[in-house]
PDB file of N, CA and C in Angstrom:
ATOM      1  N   UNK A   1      48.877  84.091 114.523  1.00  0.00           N
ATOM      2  CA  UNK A   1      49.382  82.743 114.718  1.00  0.00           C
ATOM      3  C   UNK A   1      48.209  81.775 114.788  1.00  0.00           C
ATOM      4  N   UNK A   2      48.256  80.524 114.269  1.00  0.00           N
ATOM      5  CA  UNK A   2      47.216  79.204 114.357  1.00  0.00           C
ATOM      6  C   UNK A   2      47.614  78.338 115.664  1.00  0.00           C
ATOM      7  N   UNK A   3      46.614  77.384 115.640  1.00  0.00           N
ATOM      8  CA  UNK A   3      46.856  76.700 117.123  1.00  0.00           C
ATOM      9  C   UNK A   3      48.111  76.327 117.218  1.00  0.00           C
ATOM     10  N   UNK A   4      48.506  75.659 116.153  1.00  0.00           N
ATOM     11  CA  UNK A   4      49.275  74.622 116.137  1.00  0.00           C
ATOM     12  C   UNK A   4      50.984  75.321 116.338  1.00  0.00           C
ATOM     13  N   UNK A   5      50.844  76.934 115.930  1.00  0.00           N
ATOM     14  CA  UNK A   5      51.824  77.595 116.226  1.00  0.00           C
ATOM     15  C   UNK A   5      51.537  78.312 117.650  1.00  0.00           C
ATOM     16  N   UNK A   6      50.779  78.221 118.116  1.00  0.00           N
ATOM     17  CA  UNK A   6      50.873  78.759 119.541  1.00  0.00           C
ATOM     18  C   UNK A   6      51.313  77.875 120.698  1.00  0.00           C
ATOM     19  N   UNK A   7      50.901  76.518 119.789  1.00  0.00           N
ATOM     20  CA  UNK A   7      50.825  75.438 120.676  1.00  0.00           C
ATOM     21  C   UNK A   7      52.864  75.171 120.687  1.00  0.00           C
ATOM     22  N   UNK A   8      53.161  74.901 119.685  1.00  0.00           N
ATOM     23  CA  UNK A   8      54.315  75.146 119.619  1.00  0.00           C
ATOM     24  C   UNK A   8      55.405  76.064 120.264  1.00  0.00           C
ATOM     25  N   UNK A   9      55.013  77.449 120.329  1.00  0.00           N
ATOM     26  CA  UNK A   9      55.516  78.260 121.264  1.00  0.00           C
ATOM     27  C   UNK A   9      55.616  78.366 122.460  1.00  0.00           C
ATOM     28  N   UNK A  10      54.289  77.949 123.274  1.00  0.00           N
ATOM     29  CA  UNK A  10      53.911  77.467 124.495  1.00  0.00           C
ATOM     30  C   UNK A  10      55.344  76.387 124.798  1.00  0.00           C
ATOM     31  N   UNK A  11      54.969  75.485 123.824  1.00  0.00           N
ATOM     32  CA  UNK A  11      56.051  73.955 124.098  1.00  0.00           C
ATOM     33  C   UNK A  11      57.563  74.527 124.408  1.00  0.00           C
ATOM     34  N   UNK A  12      57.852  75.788 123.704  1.00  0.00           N
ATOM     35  CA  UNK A  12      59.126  76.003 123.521  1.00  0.00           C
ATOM     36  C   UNK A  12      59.222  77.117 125.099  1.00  0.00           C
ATOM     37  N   UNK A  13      58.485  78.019 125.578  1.00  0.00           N
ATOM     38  CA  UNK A  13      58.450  78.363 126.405  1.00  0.00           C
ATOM     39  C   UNK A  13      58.608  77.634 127.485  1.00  0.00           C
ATOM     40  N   UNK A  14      57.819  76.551 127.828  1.00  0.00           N
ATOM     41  CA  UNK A  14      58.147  75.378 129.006  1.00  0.00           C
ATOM     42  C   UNK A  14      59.364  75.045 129.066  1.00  0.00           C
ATOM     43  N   UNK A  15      60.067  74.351 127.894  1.00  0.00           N
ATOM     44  CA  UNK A  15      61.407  74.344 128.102  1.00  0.00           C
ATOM     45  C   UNK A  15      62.330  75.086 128.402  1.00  0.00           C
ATOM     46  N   UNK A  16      62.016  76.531 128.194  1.00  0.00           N
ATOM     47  CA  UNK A  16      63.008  77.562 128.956  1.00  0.00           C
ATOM     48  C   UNK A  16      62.400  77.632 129.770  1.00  0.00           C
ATOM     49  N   UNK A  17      61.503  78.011 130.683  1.00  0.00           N
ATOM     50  CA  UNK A  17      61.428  77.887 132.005  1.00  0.00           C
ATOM     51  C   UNK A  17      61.618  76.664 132.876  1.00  0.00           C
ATOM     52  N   UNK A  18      61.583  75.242 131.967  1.00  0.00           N
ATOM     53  CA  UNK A  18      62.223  74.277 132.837  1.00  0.00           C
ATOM     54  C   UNK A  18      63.812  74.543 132.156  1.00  0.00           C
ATOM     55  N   UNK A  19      64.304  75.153 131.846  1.00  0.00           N
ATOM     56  CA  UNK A  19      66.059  74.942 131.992  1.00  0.00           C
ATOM     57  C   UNK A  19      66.902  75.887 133.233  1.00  0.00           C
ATOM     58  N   UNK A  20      67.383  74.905 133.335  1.00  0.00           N
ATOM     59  CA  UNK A  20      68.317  75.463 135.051  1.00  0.00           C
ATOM     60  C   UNK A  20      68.709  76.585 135.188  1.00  0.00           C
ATOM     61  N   UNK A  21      69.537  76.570 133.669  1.00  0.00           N
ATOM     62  CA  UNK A  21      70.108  78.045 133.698  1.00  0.00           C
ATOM     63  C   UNK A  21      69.439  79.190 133.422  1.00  0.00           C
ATOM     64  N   UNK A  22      68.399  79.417 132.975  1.00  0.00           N
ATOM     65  CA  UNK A  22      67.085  80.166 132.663  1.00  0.00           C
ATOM     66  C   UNK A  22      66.622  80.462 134.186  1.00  0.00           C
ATOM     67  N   UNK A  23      65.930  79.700 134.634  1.00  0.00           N
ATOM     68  CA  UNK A  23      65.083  79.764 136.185  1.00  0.00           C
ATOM     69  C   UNK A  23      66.225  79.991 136.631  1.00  0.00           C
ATOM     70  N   UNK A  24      67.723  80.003 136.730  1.00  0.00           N
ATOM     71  CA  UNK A  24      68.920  81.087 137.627  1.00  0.00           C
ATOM     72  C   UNK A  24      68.886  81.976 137.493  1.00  0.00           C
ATOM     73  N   UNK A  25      69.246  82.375 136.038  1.00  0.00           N
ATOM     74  CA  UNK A  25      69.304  83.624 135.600  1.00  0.00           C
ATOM     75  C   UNK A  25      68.161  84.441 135.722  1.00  0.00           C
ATOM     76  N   UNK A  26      66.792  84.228 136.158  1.00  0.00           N
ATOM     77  CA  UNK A  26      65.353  85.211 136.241  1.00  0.00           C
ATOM     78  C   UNK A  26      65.839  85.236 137.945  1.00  0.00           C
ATOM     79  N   UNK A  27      66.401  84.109 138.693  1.00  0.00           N
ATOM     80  CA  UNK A  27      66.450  84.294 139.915  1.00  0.00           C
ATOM     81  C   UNK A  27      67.347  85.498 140.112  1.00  0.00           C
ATOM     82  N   UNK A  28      68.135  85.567 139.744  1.00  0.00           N
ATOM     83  CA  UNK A  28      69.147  86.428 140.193  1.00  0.00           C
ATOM     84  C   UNK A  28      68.932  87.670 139.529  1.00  0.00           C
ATOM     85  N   UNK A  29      68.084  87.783 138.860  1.00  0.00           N
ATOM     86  CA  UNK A  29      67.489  89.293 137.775  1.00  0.00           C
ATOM     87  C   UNK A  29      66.346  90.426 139.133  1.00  0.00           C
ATOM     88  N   UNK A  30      65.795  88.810 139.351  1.00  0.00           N
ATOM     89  CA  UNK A  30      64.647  88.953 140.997  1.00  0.00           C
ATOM     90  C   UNK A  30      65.633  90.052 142.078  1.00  0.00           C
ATOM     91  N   UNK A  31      66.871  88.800 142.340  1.00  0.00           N
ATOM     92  CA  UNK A  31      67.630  89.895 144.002  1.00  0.00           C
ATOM     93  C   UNK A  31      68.240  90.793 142.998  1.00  0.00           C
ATOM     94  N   UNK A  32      68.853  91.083 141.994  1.00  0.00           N
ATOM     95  CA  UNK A  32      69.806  92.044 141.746  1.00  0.00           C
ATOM     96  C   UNK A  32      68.604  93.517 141.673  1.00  0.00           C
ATOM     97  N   UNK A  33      67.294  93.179 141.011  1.00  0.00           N
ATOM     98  CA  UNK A  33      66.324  94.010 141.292  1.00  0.00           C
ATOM     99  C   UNK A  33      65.836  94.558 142.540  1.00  0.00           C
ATOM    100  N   UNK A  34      66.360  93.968 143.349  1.00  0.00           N
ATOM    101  CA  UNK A  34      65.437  93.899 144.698  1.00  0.00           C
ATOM    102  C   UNK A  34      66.648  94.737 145.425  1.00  0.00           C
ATOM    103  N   UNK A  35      67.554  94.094 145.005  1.00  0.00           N
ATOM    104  CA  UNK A  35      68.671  94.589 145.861  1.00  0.00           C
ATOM    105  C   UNK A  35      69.496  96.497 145.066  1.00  0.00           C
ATOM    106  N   UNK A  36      69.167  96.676 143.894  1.00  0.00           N
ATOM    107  CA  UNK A  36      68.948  97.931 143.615  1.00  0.00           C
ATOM    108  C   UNK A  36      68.177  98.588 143.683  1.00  0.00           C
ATOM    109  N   UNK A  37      67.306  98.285 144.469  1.00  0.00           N
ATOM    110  CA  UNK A  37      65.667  98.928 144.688  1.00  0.00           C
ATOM    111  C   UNK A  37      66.166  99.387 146.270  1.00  0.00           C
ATOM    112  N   UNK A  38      66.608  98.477 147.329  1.00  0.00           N
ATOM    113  CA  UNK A  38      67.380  98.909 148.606  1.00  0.00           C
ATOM    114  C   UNK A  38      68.515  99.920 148.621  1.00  0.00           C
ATOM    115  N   UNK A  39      69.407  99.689 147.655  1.00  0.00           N
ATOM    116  CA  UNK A  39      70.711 100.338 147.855  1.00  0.00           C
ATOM    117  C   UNK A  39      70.278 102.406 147.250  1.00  0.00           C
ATOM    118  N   UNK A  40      68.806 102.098 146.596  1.00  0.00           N
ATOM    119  CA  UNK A  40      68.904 103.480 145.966  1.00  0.00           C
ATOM    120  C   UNK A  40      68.046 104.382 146.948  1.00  0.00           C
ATOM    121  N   UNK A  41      68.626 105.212 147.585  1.00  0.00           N
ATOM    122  CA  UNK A  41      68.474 106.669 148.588  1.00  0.00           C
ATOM    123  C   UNK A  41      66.690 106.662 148.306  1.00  0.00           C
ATOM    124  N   UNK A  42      66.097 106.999 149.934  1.00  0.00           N
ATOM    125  CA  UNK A  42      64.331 106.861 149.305  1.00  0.00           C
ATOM    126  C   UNK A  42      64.158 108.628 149.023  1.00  0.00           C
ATOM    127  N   UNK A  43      65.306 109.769 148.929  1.00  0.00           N
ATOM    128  CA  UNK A  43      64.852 110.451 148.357  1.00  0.00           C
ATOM    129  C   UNK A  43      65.354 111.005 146.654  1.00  0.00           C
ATOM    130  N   UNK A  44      65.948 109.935 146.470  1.00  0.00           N
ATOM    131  CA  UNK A  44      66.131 109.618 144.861  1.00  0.00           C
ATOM    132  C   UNK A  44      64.789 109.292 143.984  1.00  0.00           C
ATOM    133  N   UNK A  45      63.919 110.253 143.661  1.00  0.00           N
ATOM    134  CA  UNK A  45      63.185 110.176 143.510  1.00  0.00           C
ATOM    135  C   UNK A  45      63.094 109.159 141.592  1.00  0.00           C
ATOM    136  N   UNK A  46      64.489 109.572 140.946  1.00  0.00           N
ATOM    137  CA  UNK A  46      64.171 108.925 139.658  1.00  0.00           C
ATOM    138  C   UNK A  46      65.318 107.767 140.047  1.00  0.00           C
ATOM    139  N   UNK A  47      65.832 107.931 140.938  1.00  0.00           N
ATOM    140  CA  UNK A  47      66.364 105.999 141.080  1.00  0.00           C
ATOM    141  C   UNK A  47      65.508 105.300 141.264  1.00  0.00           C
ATOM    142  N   UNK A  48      64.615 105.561 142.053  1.00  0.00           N
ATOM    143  CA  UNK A  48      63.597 104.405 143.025  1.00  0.00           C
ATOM    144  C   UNK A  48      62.393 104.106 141.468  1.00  0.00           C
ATOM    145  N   UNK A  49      62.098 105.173 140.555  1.00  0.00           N
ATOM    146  CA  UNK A  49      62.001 105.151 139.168  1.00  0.00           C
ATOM    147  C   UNK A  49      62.262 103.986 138.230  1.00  0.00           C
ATOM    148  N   UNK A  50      63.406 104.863 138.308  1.00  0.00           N
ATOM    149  CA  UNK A  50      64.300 103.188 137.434  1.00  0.00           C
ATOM    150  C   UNK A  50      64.454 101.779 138.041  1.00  0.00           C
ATOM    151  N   UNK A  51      64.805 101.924 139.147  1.00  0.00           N
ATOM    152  CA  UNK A  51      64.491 100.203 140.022  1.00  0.00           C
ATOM    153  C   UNK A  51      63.268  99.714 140.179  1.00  0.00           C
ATOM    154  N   UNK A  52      62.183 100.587 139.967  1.00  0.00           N
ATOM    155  CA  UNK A  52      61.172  99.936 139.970  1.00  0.00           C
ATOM    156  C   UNK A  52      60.463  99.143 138.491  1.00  0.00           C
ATOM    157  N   UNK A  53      61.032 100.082 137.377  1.00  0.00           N
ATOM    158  CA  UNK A  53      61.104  99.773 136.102  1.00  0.00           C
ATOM    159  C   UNK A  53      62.197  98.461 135.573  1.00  0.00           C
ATOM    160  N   UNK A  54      62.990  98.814 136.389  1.00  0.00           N
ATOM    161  CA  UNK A  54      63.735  97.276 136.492  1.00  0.00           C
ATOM    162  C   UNK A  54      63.067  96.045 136.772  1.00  0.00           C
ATOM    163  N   UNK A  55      62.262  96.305 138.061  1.00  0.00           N
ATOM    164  CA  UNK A  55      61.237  95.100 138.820  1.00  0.00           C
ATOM    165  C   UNK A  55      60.683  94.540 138.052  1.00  0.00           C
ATOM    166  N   UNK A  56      59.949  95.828 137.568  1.00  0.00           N
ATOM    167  CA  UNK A  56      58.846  95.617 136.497  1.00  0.00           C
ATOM    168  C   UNK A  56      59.044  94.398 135.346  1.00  0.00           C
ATOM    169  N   UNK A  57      59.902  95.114 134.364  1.00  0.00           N
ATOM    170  CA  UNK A  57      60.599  94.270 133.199  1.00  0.00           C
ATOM    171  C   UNK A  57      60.637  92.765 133.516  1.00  0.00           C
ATOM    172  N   UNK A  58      61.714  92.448 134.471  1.00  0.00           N
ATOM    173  CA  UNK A  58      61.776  91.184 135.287  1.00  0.00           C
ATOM    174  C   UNK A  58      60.766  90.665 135.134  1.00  0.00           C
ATOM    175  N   UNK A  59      59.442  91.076 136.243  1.00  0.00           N
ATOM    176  CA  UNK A  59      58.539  90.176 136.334  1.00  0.00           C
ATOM    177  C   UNK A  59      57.755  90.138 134.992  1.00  0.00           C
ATOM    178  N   UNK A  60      57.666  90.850 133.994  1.00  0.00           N
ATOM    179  CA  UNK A  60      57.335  90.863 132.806  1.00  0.00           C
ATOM    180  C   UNK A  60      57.289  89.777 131.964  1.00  0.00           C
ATOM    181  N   UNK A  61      59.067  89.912 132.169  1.00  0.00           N
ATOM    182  CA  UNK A  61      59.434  88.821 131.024  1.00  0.00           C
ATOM    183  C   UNK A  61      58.776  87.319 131.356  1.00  0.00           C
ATOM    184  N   UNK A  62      58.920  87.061 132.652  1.00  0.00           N
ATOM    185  CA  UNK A  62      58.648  85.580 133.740  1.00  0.00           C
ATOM    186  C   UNK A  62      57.473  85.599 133.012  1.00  0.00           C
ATOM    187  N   UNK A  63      56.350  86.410 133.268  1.00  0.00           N
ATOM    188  CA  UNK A  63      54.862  86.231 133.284  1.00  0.00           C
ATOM    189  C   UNK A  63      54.813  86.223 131.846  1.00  0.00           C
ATOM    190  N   UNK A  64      55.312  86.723 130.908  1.00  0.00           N
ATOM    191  CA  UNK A  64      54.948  86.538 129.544  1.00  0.00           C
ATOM    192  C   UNK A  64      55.296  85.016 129.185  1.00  0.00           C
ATOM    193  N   UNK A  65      56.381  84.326 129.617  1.00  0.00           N
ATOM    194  CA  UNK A  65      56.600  82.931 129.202  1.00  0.00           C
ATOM    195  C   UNK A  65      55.599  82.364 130.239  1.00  0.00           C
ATOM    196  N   UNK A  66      55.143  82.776 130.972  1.00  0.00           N
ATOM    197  CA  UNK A  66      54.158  81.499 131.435  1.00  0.00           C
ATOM    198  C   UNK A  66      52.675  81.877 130.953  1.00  0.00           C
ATOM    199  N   UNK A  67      52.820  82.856 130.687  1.00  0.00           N
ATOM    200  CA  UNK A  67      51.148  82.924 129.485  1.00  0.00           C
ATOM    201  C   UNK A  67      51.299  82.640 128.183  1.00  0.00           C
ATOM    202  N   UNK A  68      52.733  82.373 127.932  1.00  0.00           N
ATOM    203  CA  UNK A  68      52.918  81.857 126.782  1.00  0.00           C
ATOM    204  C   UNK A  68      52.702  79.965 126.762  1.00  0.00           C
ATOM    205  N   UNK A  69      52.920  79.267 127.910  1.00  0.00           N
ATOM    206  CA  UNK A  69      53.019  78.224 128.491  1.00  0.00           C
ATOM    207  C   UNK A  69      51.618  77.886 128.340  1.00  0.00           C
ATOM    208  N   UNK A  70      50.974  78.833 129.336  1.00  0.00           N
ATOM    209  CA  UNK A  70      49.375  78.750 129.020  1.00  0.00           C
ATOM    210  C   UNK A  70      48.360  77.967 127.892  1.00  0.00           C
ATOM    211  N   UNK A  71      48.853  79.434 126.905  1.00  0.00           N
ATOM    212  CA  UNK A  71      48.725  79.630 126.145  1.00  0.00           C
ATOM    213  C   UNK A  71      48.573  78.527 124.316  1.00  0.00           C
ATOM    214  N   UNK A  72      49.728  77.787 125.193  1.00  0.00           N
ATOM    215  CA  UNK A  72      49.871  76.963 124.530  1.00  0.00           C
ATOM    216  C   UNK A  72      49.308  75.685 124.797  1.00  0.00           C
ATOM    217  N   UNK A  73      48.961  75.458 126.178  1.00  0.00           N
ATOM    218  CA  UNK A  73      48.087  74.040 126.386  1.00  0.00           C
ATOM    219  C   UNK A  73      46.436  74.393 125.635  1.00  0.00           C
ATOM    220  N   UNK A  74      46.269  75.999 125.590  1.00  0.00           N
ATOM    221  CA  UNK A  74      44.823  75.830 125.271  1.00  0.00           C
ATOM    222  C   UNK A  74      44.823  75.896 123.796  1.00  0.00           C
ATOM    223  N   UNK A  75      45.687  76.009 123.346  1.00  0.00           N
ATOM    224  CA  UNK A  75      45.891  75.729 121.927  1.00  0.00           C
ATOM    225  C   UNK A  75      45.887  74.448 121.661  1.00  0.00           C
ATOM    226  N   UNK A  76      46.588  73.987 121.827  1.00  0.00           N
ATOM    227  CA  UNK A  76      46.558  71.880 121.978  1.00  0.00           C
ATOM    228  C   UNK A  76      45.791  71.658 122.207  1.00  0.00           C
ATOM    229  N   UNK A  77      44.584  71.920 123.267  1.00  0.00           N
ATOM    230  CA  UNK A  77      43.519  71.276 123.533  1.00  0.00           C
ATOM    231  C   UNK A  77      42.378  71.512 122.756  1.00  0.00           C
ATOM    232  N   UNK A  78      42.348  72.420 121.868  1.00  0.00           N
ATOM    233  CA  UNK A  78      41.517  73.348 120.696  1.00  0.00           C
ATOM    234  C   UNK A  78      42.117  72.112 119.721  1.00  0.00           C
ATOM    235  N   UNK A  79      43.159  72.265 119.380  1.00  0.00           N
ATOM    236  CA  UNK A  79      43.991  71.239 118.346  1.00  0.00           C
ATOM    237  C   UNK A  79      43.445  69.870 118.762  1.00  0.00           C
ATOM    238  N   UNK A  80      43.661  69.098 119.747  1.00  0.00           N
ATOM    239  CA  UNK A  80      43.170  67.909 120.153  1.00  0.00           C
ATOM    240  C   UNK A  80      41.658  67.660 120.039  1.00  0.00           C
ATOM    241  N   UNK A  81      40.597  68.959 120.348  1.00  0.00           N
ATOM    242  CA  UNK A  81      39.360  68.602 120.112  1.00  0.00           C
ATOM    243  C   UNK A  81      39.171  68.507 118.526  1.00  0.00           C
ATOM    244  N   UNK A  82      39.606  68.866 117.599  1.00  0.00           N
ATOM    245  CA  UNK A  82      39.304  69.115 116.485  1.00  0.00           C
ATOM    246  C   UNK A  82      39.536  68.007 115.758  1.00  0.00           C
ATOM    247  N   UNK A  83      40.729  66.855 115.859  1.00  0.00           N
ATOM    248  CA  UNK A  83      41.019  66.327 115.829  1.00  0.00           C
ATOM    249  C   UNK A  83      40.277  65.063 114.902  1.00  0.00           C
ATOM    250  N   UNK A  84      40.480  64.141 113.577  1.00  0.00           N
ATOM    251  CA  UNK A  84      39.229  63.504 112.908  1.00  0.00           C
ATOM    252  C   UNK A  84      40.281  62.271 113.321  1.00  0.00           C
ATOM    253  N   UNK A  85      39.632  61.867 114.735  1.00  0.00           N
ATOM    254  CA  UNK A  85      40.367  60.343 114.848  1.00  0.00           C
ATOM    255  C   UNK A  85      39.391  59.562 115.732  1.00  0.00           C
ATOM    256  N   UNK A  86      39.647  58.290 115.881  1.00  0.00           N
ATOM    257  CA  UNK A  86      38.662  57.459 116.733  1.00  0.00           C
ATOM    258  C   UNK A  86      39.039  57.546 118.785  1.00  0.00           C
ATOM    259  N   UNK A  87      37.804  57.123 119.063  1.00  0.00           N
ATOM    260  CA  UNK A  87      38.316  57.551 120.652  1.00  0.00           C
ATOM    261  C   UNK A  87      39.462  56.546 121.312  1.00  0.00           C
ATOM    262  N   UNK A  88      39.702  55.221 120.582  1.00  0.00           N
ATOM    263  CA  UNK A  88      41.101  54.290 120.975  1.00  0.00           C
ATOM    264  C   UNK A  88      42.163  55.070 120.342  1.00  0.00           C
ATOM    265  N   UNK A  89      42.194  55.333 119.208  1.00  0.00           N
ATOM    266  CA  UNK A  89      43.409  56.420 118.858  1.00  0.00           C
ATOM    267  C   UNK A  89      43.808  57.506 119.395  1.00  0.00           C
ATOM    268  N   UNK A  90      42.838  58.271 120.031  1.00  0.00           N
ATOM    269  CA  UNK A  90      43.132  59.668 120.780  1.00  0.00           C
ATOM    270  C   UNK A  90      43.293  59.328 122.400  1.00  0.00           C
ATOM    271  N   UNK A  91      42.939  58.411 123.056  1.00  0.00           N
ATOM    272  CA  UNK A  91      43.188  57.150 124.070  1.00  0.00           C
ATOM    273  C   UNK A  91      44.574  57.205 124.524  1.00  0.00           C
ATOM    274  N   UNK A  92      45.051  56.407 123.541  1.00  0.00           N
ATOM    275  CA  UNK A  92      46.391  56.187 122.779  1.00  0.00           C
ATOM    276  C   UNK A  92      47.623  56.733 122.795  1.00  0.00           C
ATOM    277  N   UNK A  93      47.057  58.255 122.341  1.00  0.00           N
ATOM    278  CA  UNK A  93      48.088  59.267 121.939  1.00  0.00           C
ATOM    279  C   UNK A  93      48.173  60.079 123.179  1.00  0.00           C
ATOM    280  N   UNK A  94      46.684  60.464 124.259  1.00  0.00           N
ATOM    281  CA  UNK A  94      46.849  60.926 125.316  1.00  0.00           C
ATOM    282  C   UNK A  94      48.220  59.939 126.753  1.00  0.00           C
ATOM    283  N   UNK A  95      47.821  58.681 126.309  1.00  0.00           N
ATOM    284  CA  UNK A  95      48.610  58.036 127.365  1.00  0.00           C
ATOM    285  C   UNK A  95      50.120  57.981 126.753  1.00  0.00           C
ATOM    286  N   UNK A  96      50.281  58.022 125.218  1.00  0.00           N
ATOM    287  CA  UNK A  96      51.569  58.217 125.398  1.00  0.00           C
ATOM    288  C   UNK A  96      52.516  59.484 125.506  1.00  0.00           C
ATOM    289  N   UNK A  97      51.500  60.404 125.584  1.00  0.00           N
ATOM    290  CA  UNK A  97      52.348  61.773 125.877  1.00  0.00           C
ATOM    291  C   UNK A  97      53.202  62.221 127.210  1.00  0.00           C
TER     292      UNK A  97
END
């Protein structure tokens, strides 16, 4: 991928983590994990297995969209330095973002 597509992805990542129903739905992925991690016997040795592989995934997915988020400002800012414009134009474009 090039900046300008990472930078893009990043952009698109922010918006699912700012949408309501997104940040619910990871919330409730969080207790339903948490809460099958309690309900499974501590000498279930391949439940406590799988709920933890559950955890896992969860926090996975979260942390991959926010290194994707990342990811994407340092792409823009790679993109923005490169940039063949004058310093009132790039001025400009920073204040209207």
């Amino acid at each position: 991928m090039n900046d300008a597509e990472i930078a893009r992805m990043g952009e698109y990542a922010r918006q699912a983590l700012d949408n309501p129903a997104l940040s619910e739905a990871l919330k409730r992925l969080h207790e339903l994990a948490l809460e099958q991690f309690k309900r499974t016997d501590i000498r279930d040795a391949e439940g406590l297995k799988l709920a933890r592989q559950f955890a896992a995934v969860t926090d996975d997915f979260e942390t991959i969209l926010k290194r994707m988020v990342e990811g994407g400002k340092l792409a823009q800012l790679n993109l923005d330095k490169h940039r063949d414009e004058g310093a009132a134009r790039r001025v400009v474009r920073k204040v209207l973002r």
